[in-house]
C-alpha atoms as a PDB file:
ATOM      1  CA  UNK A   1     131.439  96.666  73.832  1.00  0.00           C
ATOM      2  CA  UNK A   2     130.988 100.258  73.272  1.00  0.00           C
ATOM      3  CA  UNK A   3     130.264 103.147  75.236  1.00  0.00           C
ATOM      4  CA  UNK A   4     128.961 106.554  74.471  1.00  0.00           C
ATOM      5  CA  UNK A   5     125.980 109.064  74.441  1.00  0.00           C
ATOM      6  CA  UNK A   6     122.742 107.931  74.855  1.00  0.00           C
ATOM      7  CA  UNK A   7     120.211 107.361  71.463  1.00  0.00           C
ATOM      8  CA  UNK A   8     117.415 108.476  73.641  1.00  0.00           C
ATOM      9  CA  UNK A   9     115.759 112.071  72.798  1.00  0.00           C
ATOM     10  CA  UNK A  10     118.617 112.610  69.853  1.00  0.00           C
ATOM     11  CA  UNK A  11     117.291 115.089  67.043  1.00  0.00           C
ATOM     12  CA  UNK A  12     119.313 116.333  64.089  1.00  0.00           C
ATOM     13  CA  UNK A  13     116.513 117.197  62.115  1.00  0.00           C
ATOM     14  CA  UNK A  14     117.002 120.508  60.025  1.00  0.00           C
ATOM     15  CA  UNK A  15     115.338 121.518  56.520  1.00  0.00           C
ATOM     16  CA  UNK A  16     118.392 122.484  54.566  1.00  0.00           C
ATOM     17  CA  UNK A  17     120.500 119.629  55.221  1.00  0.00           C
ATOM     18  CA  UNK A  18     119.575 116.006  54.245  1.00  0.00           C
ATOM     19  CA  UNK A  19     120.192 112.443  56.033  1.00  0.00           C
ATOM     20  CA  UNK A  20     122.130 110.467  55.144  1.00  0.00           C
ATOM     21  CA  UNK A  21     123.485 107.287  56.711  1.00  0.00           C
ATOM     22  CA  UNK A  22     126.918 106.313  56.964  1.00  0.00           C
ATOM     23  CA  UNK A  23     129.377 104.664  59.874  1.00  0.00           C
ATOM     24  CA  UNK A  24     133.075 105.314  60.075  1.00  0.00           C
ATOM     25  CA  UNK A  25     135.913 103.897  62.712  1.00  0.00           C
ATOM     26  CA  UNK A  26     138.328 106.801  63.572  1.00  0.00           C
ATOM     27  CA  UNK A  27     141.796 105.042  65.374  1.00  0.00           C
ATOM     28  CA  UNK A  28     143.189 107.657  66.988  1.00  0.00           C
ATOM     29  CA  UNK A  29     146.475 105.879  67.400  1.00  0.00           C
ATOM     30  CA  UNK A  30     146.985 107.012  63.489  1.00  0.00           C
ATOM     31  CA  UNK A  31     148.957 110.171  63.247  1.00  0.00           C
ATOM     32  CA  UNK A  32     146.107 112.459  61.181  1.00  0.00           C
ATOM     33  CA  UNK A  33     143.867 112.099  64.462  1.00  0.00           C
ATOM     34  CA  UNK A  34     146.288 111.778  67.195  1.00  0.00           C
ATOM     35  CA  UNK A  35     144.912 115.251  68.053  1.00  0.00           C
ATOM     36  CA  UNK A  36     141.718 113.847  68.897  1.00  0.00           C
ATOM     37  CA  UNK A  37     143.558 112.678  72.540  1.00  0.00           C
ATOM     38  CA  UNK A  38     143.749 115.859  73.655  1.00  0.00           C
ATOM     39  CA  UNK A  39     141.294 118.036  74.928  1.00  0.00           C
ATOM     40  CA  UNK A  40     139.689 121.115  72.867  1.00  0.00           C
ATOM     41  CA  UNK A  41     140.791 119.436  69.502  1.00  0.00           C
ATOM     42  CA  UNK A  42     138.825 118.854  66.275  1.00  0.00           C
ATOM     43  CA  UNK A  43     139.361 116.729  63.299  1.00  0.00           C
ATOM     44  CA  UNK A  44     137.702 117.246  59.955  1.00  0.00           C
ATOM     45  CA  UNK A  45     136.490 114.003  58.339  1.00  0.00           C
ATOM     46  CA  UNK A  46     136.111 114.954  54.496  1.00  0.00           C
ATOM     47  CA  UNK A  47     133.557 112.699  52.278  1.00  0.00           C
ATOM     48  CA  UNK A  48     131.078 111.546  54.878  1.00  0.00           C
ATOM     49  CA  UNK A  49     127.430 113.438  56.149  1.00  0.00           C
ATOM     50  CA  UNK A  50     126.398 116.185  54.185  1.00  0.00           C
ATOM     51  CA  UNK A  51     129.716 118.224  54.090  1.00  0.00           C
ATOM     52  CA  UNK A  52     131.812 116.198  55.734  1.00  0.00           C
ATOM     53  CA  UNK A  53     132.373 115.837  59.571  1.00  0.00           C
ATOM     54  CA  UNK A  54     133.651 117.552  62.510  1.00  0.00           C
ATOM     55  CA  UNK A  55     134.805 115.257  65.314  1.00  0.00           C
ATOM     56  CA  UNK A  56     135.855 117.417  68.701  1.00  0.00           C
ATOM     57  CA  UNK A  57     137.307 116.256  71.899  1.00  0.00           C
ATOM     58  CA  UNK A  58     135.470 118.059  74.474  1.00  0.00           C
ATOM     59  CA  UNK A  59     136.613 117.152  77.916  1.00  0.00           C
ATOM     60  CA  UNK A  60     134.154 114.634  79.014  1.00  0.00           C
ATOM     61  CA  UNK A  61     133.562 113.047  75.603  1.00  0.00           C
ATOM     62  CA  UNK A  62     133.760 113.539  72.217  1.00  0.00           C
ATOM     63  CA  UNK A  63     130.874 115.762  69.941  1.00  0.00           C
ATOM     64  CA  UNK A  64     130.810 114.584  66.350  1.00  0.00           C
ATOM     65  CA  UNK A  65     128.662 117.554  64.175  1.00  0.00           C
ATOM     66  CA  UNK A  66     128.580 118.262  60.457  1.00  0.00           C
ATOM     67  CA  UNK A  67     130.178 120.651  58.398  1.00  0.00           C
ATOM     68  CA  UNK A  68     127.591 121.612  56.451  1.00  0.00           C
ATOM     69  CA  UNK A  69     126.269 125.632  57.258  1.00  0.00           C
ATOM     70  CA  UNK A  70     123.274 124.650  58.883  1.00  0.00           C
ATOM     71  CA  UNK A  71     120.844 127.888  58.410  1.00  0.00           C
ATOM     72  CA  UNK A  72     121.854 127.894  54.814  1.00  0.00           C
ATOM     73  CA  UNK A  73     120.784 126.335  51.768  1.00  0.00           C
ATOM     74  CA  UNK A  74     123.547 124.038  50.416  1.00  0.00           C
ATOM     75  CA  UNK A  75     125.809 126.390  48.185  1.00  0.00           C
ATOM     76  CA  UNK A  76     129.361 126.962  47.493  1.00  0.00           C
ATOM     77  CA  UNK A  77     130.016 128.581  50.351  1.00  0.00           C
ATOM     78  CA  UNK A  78     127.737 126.303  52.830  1.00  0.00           C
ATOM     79  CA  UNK A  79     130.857 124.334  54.084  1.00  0.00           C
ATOM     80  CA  UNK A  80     132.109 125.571  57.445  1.00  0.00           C
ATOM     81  CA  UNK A  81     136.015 125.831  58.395  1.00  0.00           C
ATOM     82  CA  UNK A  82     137.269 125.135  61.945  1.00  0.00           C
ATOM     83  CA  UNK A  83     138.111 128.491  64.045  1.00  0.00           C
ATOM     84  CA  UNK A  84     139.799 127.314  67.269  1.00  0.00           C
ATOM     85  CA  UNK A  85     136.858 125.409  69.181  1.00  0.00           C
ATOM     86  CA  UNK A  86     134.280 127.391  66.722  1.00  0.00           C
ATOM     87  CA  UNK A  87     133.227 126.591  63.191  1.00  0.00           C
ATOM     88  CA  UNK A  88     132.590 129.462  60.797  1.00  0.00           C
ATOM     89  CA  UNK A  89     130.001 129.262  57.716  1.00  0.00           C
ATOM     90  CA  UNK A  90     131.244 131.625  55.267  1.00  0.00           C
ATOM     91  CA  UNK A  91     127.317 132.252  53.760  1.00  0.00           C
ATOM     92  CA  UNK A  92     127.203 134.331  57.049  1.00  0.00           C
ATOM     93  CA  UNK A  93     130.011 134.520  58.931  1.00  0.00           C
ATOM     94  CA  UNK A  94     127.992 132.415  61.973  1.00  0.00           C
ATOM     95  CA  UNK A  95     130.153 131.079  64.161  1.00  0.00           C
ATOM     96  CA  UNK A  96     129.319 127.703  65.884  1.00  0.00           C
ATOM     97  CA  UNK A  97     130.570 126.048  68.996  1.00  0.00           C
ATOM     98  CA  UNK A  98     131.808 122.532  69.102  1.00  0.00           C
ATOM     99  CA  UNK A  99     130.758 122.162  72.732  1.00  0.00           C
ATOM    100  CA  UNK A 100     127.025 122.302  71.878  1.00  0.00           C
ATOM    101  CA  UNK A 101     126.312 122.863  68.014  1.00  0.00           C
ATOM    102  CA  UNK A 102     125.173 126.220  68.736  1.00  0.00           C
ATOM    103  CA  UNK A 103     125.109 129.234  66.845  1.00  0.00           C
ATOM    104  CA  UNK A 104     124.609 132.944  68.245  1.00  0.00           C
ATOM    105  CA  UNK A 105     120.808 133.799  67.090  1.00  0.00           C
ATOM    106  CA  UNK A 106     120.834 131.211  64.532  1.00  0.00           C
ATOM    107  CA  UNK A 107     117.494 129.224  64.332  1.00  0.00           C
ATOM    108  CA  UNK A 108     118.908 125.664  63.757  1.00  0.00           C
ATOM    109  CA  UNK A 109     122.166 124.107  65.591  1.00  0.00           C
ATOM    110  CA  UNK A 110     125.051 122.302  64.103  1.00  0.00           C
ATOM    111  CA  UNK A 111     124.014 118.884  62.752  1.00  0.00           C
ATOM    112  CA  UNK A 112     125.028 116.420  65.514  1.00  0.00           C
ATOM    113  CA  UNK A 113     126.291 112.685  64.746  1.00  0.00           C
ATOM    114  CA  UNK A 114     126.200 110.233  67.620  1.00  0.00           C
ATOM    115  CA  UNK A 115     129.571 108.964  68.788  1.00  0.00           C
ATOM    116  CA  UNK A 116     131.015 105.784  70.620  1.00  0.00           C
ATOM    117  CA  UNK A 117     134.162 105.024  72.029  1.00  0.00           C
ATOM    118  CA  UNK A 118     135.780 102.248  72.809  1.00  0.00           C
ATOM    119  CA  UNK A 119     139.422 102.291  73.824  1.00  0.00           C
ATOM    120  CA  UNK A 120     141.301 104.399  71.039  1.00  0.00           C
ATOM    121  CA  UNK A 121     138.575 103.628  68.466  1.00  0.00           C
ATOM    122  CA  UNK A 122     135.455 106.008  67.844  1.00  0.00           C
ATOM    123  CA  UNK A 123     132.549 105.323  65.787  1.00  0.00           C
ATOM    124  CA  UNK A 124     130.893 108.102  64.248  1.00  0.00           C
ATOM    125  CA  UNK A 125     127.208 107.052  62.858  1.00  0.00           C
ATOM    126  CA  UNK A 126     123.523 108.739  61.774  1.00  0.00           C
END
């Protein structure tokens, strides 16, 4: 059985960034996301979303959002890094939060994947 966040009321709906449906397992028994056990820690999940995924351990839960600048056109530099519990976009030099998708001013929030957990296994899905 698995637990998480609720599907009710869940919007990730922005104009510059497509949908596109995927699923992946993340075991975070296996060494590159051990990190993910500990609190205030990100992962980035290459090849999956639009840019690729962020997957943060906030506390209470887990936030799963993607990488792709999301008040930007996709570009070359629409990709966002990690900075501590922040994303930046280059395009702009926005910075994001993991706890909440948000951006400073920014008209659109971090794309936000829904996440389950069960025992040491998350699911990350649109």
């Amino acid at each position: 059985m698995f637990f998480g966040c609720s599907t009710n009321n869940f919007n990730n709906k922005n104009p510059y960034l497509p949908n596109y449906t995927f699923t992946i397992d993340i075991n975070i028994n296996l060494p590159a996301y051990s990190s993910l056990r500990y609190v205030n820690n990100a992962i980035y999940y290459p090849n999956q979303g639009v840019r690729g995924i962020f997957v943060f351990k906030t506390g209470s839960g887990y936030n799963a959002f993607d990488a792709a600048c999301p008040n930007q056109a996709l570009g070359s530099c629409s990709t966002m890094t990690l900075k501590g519990i922040n994303t930046l976009c280059a395009c702009d030099n926005a910075e994001y939060s993991l706890f909440t998708g948000q951006g400073a001013g920014k008209q659109y929030p971090m794309k936000q994947y829904r996440v389950e957990v069960n025992g040491n296994l998350l699911r990350v899905y649109n």
